[in-house]
PDB file of N, CA and C in Angstrom:
ATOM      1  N   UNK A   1      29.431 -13.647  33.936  1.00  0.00           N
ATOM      2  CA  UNK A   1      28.217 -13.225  33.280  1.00  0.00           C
ATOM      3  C   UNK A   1      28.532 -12.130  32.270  1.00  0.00           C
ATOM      4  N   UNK A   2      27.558 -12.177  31.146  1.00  0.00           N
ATOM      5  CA  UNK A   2      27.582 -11.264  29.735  1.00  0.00           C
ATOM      6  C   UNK A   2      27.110  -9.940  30.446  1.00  0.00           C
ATOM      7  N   UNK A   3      27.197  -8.945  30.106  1.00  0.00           N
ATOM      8  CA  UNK A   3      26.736  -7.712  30.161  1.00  0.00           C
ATOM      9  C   UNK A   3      26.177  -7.561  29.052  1.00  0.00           C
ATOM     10  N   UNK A   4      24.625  -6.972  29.699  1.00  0.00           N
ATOM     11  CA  UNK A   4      23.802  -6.646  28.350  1.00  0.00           C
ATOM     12  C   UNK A   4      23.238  -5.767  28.603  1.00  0.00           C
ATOM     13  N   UNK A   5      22.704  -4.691  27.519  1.00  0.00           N
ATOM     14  CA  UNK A   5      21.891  -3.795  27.832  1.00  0.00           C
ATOM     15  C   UNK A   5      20.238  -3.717  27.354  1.00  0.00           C
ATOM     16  N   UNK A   6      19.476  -3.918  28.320  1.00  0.00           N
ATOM     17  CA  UNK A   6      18.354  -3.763  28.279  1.00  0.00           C
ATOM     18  C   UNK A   6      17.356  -2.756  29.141  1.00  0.00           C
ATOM     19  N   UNK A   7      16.061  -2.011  28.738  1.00  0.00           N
ATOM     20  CA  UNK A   7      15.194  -1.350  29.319  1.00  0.00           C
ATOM     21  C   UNK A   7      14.094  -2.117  29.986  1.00  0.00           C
ATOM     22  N   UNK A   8      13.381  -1.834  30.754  1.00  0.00           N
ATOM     23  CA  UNK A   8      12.394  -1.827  31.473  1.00  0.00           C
ATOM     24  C   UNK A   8      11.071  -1.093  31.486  1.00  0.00           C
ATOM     25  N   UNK A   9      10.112  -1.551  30.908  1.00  0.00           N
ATOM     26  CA  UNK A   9       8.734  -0.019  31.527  1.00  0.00           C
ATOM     27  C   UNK A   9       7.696  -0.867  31.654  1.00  0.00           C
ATOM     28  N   UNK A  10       7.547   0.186  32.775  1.00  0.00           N
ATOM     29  CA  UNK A  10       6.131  -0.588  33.513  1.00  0.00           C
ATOM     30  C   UNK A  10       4.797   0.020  32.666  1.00  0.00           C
ATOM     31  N   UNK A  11       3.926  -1.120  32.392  1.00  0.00           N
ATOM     32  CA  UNK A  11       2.737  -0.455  31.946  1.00  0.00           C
ATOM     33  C   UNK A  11       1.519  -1.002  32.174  1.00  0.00           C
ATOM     34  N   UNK A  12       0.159  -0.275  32.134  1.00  0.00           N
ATOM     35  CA  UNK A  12      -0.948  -0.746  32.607  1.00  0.00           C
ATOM     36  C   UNK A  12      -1.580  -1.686  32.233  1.00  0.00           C
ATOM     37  N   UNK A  13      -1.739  -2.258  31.189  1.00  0.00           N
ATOM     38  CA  UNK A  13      -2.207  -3.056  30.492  1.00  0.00           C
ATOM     39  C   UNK A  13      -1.495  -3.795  28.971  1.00  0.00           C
ATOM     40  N   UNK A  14      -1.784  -4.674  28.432  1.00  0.00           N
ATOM     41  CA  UNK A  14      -0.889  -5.443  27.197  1.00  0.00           C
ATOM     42  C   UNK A  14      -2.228  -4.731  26.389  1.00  0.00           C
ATOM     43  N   UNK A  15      -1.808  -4.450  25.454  1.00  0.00           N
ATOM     44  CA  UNK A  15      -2.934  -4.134  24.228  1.00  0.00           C
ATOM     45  C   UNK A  15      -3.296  -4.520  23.768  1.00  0.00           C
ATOM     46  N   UNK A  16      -4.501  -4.767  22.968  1.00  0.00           N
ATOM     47  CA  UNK A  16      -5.340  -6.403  22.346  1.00  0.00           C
ATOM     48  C   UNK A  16      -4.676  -6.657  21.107  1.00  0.00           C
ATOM     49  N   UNK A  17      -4.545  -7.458  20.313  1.00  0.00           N
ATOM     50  CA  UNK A  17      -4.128  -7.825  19.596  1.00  0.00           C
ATOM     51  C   UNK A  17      -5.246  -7.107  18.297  1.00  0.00           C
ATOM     52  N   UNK A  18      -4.122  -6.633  17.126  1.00  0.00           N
ATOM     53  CA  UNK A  18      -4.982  -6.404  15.969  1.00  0.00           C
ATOM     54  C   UNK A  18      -5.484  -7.368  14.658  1.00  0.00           C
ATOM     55  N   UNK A  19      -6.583  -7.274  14.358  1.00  0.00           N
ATOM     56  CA  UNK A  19      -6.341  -8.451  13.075  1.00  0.00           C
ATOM     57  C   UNK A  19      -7.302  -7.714  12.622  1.00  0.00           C
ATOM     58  N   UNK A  20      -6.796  -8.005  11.118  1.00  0.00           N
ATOM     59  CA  UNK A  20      -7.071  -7.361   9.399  1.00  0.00           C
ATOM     60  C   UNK A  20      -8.367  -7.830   9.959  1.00  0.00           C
ATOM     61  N   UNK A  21      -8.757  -6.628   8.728  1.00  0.00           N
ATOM     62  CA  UNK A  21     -10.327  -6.444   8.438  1.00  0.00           C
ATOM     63  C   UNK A  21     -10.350  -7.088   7.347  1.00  0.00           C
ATOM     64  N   UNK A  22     -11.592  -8.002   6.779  1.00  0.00           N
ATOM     65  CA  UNK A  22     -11.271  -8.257   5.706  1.00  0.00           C
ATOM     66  C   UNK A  22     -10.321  -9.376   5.019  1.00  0.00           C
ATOM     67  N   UNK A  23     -10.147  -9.243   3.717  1.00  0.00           N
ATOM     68  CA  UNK A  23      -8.840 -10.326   3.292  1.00  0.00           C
ATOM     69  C   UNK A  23      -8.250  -9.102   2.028  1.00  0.00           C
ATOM     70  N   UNK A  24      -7.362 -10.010   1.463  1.00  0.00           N
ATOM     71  CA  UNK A  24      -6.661  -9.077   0.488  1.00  0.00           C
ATOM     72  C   UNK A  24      -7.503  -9.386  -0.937  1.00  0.00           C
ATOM     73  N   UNK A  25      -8.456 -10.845  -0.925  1.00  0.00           N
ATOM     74  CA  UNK A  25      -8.713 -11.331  -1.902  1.00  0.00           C
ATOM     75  C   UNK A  25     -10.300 -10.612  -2.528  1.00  0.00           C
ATOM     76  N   UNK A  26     -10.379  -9.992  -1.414  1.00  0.00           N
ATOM     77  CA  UNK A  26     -11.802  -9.232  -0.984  1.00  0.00           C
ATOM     78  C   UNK A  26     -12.104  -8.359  -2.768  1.00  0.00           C
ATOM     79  N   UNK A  27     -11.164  -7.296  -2.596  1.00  0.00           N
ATOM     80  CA  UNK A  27     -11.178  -7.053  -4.053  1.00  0.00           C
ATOM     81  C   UNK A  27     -11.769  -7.813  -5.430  1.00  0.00           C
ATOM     82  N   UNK A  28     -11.009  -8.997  -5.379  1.00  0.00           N
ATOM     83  CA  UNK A  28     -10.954  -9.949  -6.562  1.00  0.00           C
ATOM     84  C   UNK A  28     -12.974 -10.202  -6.803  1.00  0.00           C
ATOM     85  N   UNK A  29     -13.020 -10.393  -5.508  1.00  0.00           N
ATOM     86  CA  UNK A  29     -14.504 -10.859  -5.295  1.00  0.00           C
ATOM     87  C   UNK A  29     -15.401 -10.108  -5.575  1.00  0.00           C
ATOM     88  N   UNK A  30     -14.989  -8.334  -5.400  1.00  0.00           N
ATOM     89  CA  UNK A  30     -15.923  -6.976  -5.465  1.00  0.00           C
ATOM     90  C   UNK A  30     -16.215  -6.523  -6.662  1.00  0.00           C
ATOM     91  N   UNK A  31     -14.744  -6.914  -7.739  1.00  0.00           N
ATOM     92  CA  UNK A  31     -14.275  -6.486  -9.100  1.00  0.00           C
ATOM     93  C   UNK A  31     -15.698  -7.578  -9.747  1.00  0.00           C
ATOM     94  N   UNK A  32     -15.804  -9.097  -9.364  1.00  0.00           N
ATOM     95  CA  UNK A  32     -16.006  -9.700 -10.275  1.00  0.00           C
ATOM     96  C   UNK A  32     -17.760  -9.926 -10.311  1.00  0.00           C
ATOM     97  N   UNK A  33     -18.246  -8.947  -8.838  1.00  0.00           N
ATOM     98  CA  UNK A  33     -19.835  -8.891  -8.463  1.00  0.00           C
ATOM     99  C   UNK A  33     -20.262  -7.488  -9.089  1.00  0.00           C
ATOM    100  N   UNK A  34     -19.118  -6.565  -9.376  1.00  0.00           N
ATOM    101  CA  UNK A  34     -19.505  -5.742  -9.956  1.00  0.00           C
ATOM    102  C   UNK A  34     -19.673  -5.363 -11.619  1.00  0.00           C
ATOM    103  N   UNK A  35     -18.724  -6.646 -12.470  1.00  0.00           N
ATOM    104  CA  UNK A  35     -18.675  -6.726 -13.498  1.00  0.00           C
ATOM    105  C   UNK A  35     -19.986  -7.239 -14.139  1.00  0.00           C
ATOM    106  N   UNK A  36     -20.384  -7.199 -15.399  1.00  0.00           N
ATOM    107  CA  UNK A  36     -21.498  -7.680 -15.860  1.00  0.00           C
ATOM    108  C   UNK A  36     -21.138  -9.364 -16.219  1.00  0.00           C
ATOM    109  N   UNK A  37     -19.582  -9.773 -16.094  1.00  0.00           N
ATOM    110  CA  UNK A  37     -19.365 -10.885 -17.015  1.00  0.00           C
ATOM    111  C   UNK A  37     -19.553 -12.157 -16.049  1.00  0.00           C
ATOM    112  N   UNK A  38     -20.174 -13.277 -16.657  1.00  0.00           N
ATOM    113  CA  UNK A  38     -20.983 -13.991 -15.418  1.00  0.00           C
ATOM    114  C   UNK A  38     -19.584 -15.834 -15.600  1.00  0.00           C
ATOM    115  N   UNK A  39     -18.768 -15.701 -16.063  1.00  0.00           N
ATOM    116  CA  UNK A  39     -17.761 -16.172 -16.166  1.00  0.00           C
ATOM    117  C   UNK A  39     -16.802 -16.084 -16.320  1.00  0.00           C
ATOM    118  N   UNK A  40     -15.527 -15.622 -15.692  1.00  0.00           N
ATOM    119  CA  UNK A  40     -14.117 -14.858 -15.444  1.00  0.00           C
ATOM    120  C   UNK A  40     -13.062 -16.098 -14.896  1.00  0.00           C
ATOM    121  N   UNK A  41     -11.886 -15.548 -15.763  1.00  0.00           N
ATOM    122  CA  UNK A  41     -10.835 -16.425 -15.321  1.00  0.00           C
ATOM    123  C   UNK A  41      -9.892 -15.577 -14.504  1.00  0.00           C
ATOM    124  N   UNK A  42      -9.188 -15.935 -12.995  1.00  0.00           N
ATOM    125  CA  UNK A  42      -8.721 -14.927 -12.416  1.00  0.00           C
ATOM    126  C   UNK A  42      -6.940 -16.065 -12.163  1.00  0.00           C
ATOM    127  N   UNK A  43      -6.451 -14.891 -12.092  1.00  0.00           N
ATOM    128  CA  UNK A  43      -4.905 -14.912 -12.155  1.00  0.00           C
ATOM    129  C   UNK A  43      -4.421 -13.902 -10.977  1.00  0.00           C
ATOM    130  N   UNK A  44      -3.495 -14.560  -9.599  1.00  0.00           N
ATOM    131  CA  UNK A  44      -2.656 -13.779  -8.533  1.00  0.00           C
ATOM    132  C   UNK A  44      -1.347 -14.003  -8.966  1.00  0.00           C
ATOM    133  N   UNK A  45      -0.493 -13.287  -9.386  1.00  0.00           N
ATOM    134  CA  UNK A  45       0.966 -13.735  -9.167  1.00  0.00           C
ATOM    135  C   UNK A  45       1.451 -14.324  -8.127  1.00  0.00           C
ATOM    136  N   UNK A  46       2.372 -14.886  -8.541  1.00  0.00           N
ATOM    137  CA  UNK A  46       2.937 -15.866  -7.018  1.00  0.00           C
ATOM    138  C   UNK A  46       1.794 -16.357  -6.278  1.00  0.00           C
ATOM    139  N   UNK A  47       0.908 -17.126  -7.147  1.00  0.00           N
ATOM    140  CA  UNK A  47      -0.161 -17.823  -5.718  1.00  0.00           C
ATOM    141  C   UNK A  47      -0.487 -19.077  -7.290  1.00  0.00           C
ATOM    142  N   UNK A  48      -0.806 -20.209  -6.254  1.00  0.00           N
ATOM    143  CA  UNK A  48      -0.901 -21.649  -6.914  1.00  0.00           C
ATOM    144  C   UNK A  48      -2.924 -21.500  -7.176  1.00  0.00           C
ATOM    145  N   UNK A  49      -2.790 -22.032  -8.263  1.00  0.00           N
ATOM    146  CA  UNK A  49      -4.219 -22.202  -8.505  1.00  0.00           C
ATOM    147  C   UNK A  49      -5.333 -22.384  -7.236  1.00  0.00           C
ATOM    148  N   UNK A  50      -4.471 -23.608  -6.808  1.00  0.00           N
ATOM    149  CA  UNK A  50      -5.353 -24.586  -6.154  1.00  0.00           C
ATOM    150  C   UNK A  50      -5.585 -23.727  -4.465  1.00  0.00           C
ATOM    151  N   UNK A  51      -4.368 -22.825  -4.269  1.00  0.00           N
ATOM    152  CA  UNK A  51      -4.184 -21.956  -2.937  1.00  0.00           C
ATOM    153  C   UNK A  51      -5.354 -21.014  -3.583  1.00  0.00           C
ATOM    154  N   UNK A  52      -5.131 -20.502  -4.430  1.00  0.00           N
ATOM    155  CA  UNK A  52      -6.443 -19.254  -4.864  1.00  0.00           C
ATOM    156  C   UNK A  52      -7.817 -19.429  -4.817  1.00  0.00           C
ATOM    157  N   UNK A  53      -7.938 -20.816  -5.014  1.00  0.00           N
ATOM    158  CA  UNK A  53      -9.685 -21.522  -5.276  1.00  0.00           C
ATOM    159  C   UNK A  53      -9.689 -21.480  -3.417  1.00  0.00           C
ATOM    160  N   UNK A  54      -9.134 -21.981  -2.609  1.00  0.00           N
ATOM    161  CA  UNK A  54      -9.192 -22.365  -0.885  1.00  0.00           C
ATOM    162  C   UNK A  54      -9.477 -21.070  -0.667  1.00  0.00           C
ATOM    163  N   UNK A  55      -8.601 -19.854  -0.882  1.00  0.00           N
ATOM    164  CA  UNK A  55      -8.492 -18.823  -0.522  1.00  0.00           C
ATOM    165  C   UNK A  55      -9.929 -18.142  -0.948  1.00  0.00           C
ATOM    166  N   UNK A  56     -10.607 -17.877  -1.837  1.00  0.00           N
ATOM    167  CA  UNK A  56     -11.488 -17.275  -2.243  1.00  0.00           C
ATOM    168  C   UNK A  56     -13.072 -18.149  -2.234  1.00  0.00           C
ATOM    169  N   UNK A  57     -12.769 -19.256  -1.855  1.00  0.00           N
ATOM    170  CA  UNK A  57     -13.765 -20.113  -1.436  1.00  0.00           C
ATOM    171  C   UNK A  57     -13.990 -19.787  -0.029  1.00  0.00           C
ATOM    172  N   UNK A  58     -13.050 -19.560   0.384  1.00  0.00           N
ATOM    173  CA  UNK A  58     -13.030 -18.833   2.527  1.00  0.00           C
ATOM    174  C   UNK A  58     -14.249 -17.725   2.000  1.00  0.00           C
ATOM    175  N   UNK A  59     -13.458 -16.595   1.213  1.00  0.00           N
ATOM    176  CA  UNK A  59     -14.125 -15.464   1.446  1.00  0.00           C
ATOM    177  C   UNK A  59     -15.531 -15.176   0.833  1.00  0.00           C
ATOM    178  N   UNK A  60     -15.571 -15.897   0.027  1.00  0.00           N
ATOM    179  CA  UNK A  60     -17.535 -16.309  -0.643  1.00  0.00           C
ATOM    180  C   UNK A  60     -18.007 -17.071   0.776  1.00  0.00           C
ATOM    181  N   UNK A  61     -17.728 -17.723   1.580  1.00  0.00           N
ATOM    182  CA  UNK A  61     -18.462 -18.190   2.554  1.00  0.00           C
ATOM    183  C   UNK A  61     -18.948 -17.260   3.656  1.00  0.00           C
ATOM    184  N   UNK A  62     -17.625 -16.572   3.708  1.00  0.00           N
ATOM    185  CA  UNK A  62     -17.580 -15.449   5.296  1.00  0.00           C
ATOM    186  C   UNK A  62     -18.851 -14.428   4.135  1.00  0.00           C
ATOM    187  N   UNK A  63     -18.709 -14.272   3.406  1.00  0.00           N
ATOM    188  CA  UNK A  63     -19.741 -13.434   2.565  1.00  0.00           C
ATOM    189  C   UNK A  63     -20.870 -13.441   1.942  1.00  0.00           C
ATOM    190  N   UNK A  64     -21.550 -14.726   2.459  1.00  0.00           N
ATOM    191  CA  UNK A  64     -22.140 -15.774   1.793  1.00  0.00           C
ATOM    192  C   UNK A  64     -22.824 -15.292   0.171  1.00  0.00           C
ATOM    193  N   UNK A  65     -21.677 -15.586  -0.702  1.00  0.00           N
ATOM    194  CA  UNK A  65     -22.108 -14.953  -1.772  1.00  0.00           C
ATOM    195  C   UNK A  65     -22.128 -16.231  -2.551  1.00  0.00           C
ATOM    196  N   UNK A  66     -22.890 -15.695  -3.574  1.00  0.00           N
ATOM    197  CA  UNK A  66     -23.377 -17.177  -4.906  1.00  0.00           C
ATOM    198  C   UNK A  66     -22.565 -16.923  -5.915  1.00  0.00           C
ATOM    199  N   UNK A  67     -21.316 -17.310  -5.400  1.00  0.00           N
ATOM    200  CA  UNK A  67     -20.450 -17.741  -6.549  1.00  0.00           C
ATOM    201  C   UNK A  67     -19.758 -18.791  -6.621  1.00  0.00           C
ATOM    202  N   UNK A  68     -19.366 -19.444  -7.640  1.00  0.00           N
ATOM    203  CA  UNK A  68     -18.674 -20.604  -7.726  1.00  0.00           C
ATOM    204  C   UNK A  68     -16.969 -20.556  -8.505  1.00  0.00           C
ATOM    205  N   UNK A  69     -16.529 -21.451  -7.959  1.00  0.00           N
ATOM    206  CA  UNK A  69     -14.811 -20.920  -7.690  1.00  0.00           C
ATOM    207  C   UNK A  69     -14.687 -22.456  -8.556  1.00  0.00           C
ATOM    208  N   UNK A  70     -13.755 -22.873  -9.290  1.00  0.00           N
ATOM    209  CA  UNK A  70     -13.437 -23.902  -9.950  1.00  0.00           C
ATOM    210  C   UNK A  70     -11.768 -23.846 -10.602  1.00  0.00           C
ATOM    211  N   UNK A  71     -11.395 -24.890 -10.816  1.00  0.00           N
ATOM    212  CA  UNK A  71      -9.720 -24.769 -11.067  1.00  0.00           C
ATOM    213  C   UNK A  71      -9.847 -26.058 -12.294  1.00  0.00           C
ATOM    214  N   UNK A  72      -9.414 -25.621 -13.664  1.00  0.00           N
ATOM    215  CA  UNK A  72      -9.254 -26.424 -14.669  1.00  0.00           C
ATOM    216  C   UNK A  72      -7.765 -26.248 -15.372  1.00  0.00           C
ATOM    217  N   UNK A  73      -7.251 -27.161 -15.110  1.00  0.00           N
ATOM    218  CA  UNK A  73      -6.162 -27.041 -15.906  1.00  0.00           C
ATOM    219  C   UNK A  73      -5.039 -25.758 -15.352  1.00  0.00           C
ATOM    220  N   UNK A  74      -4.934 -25.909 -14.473  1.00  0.00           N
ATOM    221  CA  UNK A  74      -4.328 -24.963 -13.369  1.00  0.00           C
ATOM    222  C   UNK A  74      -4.977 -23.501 -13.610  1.00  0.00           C
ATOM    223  N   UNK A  75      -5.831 -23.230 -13.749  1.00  0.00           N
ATOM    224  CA  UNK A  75      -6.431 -21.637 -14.306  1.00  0.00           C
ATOM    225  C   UNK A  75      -7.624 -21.822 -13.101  1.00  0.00           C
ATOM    226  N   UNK A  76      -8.262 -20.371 -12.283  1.00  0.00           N
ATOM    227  CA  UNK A  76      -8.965 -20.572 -11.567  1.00  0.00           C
ATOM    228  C   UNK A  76      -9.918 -19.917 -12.468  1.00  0.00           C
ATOM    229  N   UNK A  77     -11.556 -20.558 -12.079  1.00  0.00           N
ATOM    230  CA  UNK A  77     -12.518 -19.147 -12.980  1.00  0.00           C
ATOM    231  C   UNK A  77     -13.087 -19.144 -11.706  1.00  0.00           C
ATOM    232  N   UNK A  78     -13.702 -17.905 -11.714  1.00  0.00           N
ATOM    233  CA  UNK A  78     -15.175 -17.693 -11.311  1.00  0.00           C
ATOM    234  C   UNK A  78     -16.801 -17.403 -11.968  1.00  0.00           C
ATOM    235  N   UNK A  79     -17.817 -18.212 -11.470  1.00  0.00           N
ATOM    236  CA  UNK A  79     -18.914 -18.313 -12.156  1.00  0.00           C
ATOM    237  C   UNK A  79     -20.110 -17.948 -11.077  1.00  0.00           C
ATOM    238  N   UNK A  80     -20.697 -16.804 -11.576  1.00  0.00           N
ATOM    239  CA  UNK A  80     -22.015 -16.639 -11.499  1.00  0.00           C
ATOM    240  C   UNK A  80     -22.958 -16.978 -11.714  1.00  0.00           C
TER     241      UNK A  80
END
């Protein structure tokens, strides 16, 4: 047998698991309810059109906000 070194501690309970508040896309959504412009084209680096429209279509639902998310020509807009 290997010799290994490992610890032990006893403890009272496992701790609940944490999960985000929110999304990261949350912003994108706050910027574009707070702007006056009622048609915006939005751009994430490193993220695919079509992942950005899914993604921000989640968070208008959990938010139930009246906006509309659309993907033309690989460009996402949003419309008020």
């Amino acid at each position: 047998m290997s010799d290994i070194s490992f610890n032990l501690t006893p403890v009272a309970t496992k701790p609940s698991r944490r999960y985000r508040k929110g999304s990261k896309y949350d912003p994108v959504l706050d910027a574009f309810m707070d702007g006056e412009a009622r048609l915006v084209e939005v751009s994430v680096v490193g993220k695919d059109a079509n992942y950005l429209r899914t993604q921000l279509n989640k968070r208008i639902d959990v938010n139930n906000l009246r906006v509309k998310v659309s993907v033309v020509n690989n460009i996402v807009y949003l419309e008020k």
